[in-house]
N, C-alpha and C. Protein backbone atom coordinates (compact mmCIF):
# COMPACT_ATOMS: atom_id res chain seq x y z
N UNK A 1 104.21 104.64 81.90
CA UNK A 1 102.85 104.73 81.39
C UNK A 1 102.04 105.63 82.30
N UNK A 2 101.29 106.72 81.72
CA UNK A 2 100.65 107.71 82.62
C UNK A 2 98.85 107.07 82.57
N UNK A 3 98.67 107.26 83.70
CA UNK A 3 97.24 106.86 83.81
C UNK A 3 96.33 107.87 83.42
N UNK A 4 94.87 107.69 83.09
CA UNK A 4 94.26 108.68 82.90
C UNK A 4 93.24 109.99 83.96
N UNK A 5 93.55 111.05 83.65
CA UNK A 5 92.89 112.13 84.51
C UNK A 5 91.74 111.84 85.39
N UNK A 6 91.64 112.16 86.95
CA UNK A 6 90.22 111.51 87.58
C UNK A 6 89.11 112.65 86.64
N UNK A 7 89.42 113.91 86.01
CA UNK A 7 88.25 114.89 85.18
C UNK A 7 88.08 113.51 83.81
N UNK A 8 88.67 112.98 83.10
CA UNK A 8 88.65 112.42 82.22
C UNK A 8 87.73 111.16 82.14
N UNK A 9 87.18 110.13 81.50
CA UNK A 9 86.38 109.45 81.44
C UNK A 9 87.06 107.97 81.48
N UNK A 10 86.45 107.17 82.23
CA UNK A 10 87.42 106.34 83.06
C UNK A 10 87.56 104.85 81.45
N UNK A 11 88.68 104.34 81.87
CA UNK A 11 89.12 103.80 80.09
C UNK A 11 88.56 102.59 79.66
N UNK A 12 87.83 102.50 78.77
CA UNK A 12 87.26 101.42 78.52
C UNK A 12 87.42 99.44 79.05
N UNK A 13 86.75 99.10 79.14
CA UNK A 13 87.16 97.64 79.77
C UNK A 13 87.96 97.15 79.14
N UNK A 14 87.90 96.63 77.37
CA UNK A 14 89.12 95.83 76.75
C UNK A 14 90.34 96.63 76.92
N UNK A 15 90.28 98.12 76.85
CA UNK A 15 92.03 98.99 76.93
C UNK A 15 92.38 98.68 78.39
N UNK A 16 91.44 98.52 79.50
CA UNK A 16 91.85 98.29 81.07
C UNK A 16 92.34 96.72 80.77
N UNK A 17 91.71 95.49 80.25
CA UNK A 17 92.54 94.14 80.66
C UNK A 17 93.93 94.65 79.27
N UNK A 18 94.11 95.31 78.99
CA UNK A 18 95.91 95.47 78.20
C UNK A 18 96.27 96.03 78.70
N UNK A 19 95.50 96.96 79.65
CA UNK A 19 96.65 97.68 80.98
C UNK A 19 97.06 96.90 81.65
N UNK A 20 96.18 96.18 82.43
CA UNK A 20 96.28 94.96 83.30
C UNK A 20 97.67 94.38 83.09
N UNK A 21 97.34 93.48 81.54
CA UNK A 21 98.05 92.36 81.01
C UNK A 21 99.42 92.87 80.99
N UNK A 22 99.16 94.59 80.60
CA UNK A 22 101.02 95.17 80.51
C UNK A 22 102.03 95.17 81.70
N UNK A 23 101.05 95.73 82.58
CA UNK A 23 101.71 95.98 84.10
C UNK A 23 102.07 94.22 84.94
N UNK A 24 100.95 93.44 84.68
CA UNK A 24 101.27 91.97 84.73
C UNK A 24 102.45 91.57 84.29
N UNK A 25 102.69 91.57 82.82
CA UNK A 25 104.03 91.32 81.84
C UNK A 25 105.00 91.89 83.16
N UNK A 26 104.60 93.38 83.20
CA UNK A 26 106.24 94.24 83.97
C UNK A 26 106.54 93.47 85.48
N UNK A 27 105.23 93.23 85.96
CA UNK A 27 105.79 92.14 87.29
C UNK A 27 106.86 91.23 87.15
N UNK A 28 105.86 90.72 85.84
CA UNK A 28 106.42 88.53 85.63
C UNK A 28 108.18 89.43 85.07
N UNK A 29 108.25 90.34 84.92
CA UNK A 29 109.68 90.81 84.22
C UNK A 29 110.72 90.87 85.47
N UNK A 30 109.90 92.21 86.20
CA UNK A 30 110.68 92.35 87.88
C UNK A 30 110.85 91.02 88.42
N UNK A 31 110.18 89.91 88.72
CA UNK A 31 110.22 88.81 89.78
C UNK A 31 111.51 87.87 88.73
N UNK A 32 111.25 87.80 87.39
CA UNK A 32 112.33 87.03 86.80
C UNK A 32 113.49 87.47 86.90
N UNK A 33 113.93 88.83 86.79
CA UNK A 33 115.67 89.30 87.20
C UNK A 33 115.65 88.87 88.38
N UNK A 34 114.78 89.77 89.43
CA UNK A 34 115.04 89.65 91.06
C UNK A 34 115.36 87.30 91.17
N UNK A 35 114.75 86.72 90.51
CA UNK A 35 115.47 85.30 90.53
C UNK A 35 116.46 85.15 90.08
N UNK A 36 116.63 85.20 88.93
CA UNK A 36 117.62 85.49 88.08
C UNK A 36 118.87 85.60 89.24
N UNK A 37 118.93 87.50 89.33
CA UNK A 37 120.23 87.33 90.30
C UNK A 37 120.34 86.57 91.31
N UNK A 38 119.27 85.96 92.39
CA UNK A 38 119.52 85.50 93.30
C UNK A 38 120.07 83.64 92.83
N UNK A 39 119.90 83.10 91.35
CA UNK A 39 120.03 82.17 91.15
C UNK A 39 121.96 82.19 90.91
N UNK A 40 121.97 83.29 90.12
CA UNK A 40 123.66 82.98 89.96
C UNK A 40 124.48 83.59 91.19
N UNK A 41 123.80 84.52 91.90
CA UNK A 41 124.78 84.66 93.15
C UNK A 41 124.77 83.71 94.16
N UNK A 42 123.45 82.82 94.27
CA UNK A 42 123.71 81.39 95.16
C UNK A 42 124.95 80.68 95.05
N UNK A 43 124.53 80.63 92.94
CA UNK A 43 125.30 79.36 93.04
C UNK A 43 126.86 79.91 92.89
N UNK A 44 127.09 80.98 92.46
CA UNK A 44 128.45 81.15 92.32
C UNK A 44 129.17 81.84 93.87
N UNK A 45 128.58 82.30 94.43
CA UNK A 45 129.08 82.79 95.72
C UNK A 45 128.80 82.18 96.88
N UNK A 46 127.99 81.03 96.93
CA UNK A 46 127.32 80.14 98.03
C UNK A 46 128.25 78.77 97.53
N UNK A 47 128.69 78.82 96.20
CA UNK A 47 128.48 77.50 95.70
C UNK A 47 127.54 76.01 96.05
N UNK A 48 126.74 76.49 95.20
CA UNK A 48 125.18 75.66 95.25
C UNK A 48 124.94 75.10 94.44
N UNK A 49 124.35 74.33 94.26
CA UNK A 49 123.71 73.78 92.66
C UNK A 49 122.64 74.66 92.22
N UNK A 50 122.66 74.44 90.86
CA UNK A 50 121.72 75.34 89.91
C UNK A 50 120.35 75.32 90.68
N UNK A 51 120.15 73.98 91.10
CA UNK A 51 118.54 73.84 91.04
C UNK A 51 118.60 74.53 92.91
N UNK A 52 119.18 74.28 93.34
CA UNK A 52 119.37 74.49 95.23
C UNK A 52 119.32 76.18 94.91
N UNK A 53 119.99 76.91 94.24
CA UNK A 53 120.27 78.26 93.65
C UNK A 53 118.83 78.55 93.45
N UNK A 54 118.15 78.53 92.56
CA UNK A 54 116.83 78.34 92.53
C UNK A 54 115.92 78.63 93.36
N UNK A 55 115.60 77.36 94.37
CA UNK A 55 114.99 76.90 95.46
C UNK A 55 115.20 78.19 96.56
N UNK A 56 116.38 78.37 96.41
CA UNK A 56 116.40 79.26 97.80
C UNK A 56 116.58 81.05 97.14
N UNK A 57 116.55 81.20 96.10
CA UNK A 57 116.07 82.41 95.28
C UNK A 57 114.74 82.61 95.78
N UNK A 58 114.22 81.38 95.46
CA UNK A 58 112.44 81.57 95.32
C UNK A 58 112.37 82.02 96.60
N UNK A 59 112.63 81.38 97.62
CA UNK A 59 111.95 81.56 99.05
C UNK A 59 112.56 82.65 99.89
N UNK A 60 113.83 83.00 99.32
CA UNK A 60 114.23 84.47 100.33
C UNK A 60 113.30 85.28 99.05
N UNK A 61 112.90 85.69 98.12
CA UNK A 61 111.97 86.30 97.28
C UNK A 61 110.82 86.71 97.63
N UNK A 62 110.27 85.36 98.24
CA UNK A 62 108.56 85.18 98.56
C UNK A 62 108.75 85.58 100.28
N UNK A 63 109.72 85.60 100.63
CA UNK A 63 109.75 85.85 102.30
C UNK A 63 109.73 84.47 102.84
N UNK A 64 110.00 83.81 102.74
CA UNK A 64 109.57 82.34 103.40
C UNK A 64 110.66 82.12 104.05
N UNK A 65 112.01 82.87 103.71
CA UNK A 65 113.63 82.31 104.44
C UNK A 65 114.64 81.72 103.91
N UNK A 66 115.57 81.56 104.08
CA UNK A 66 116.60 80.94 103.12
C UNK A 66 116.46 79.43 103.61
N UNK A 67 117.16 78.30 102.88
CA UNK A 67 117.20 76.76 102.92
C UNK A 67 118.25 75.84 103.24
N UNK A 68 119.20 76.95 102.64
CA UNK A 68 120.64 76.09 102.80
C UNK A 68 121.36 77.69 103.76
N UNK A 69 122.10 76.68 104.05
CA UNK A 69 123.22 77.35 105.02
C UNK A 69 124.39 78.09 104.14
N UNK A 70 124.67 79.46 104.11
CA UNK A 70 126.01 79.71 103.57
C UNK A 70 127.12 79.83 103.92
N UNK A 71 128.32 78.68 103.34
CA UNK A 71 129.41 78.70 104.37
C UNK A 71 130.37 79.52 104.30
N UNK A 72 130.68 80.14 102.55
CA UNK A 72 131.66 81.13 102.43
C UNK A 72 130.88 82.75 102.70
N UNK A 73 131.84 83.13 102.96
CA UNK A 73 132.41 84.82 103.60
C UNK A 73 131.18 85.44 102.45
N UNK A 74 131.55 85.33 100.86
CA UNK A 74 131.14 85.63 99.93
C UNK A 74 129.47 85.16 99.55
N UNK A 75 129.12 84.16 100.06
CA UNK A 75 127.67 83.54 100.09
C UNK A 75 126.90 84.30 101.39
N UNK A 76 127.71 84.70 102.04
CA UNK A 76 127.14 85.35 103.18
C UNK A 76 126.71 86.42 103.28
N UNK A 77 127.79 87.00 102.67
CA UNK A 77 127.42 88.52 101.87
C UNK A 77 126.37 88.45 101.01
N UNK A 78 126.53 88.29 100.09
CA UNK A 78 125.17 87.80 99.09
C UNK A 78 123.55 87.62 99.41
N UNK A 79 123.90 86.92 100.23
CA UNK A 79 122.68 86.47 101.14
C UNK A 79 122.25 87.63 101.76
N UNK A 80 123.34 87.88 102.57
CA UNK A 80 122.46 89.09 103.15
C UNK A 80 121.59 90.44 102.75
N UNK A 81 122.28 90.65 101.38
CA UNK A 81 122.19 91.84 100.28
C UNK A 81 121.17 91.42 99.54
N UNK A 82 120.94 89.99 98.89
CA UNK A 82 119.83 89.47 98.50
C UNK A 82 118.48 89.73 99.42
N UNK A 83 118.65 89.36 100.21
CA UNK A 83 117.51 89.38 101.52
C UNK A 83 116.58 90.80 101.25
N UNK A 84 118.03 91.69 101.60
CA UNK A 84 117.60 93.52 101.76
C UNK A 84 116.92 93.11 100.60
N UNK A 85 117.66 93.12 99.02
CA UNK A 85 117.20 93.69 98.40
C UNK A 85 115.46 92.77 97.39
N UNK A 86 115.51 91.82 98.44
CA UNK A 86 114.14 90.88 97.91
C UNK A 86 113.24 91.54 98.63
N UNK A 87 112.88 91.90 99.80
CA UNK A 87 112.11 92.56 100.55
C UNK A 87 111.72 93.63 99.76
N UNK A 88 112.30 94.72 99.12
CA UNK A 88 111.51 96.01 98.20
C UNK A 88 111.30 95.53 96.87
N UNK A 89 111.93 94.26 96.22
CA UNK A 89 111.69 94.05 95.23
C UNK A 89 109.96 93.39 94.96
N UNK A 90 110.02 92.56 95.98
CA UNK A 90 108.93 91.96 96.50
C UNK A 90 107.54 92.99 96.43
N UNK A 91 107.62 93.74 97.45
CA UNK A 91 106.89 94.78 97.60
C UNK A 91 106.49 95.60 96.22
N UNK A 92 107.98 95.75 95.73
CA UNK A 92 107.48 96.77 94.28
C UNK A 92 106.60 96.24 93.29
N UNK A 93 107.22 94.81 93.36
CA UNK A 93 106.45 93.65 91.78
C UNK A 93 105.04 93.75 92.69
N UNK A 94 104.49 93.99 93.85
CA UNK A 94 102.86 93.80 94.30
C UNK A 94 102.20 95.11 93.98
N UNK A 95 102.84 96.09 94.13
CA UNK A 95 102.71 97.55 93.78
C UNK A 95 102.67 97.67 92.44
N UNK A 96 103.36 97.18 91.37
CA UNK A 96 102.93 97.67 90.01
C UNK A 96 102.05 96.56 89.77
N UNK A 97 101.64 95.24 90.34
CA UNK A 97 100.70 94.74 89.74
C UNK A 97 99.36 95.49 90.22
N UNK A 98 99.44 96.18 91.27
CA UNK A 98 98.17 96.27 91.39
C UNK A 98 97.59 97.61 91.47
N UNK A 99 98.80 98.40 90.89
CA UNK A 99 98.76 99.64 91.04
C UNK A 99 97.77 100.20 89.38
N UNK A 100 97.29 99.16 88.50
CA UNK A 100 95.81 99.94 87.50
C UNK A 100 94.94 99.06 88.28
N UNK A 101 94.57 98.18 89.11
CA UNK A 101 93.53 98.19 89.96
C UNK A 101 92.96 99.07 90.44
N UNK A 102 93.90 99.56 91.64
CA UNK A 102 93.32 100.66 92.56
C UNK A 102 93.37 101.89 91.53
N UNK A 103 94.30 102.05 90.62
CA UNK A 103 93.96 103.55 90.08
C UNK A 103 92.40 103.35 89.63
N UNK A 104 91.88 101.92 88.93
CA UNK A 104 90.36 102.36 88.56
C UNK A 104 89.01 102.04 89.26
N UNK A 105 90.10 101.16 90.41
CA UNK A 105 89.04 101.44 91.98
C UNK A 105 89.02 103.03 92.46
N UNK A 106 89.55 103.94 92.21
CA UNK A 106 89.42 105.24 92.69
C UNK A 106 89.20 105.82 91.54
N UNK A 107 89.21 105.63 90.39
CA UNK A 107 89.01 106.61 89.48
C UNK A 107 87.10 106.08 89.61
N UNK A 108 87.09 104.88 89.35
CA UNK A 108 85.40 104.95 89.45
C UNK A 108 84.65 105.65 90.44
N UNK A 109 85.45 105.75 92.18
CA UNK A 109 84.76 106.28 92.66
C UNK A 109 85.16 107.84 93.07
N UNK A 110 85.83 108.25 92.29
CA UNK A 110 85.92 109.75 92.17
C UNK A 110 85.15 110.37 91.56
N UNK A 111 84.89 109.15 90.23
CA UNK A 111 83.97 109.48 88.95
C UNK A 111 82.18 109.49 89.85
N UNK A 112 82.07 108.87 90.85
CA UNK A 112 80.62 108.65 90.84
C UNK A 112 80.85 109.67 92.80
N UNK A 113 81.60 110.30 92.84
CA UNK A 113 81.64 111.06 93.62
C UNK A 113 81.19 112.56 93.81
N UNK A 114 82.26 112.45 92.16
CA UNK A 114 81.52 113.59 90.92
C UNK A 114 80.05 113.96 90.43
N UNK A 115 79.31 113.08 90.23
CA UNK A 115 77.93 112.75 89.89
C UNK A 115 77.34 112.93 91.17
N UNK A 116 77.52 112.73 92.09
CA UNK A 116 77.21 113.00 93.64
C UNK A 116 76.76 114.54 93.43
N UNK A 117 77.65 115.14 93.76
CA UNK A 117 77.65 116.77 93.64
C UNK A 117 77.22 117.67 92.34
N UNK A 118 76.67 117.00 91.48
CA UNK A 118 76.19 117.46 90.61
C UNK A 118 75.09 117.80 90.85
């Protein structure tokens, strides 16, 4: 989705909360795979229970740390690769949520920057 031009006229309030709501949707989308995998590689490579799988998805996700201990070779691996790859996932799902914020925190004040120099 391309945002609109800082020359262009900044996008109405109801089309900005369906930008919002879209890029929101694309988060709640990113954070559900990024669980997702970390739920079946717990439990199938840690061998964990569904809900323990879960639990410790969520919190290497959110940064908080893992919960349970992994004893196989293969849970270990996992874990570790999970970790890497929760850290940018993390980061990215905060970046597209908030990335039509700041575009119309700066487009407003480009727009009245503009009017400045007029």
């Amino acid at each position: 989705m391309r945002f609109e031009h800082s020359k262009k006229a900044i996008l109405p309030f109801p089309q900005f909360l369906l930008r919002f709501l879209k890029f929101t949707m694309y988060s709640g989308l990113l954070i559900g795979f990024s669980i997702g995998i970390g739920i079946f590689g717990y439990h199938f490579y840690g061998n964990i229970s569904w809900l323990d799988a879960f639990y410790n998805s969520s919190m290497i996700l959110t940064g908080m740390g893992p919960v349970d201990r992994m004893t196989t070779n293969a849970g270990k691996w996992f874990a570790s690769f999970y970790a890497l790859y929760s850290g940018i996932a993390f980061l990215s799902t905060v970046a597209v949520f908030i990335a039509p914020l700041a575009h119309r925190f700066l487009h407003i004040f480009h727009l009245d920057e503009q009017e400045g120099r007029s």
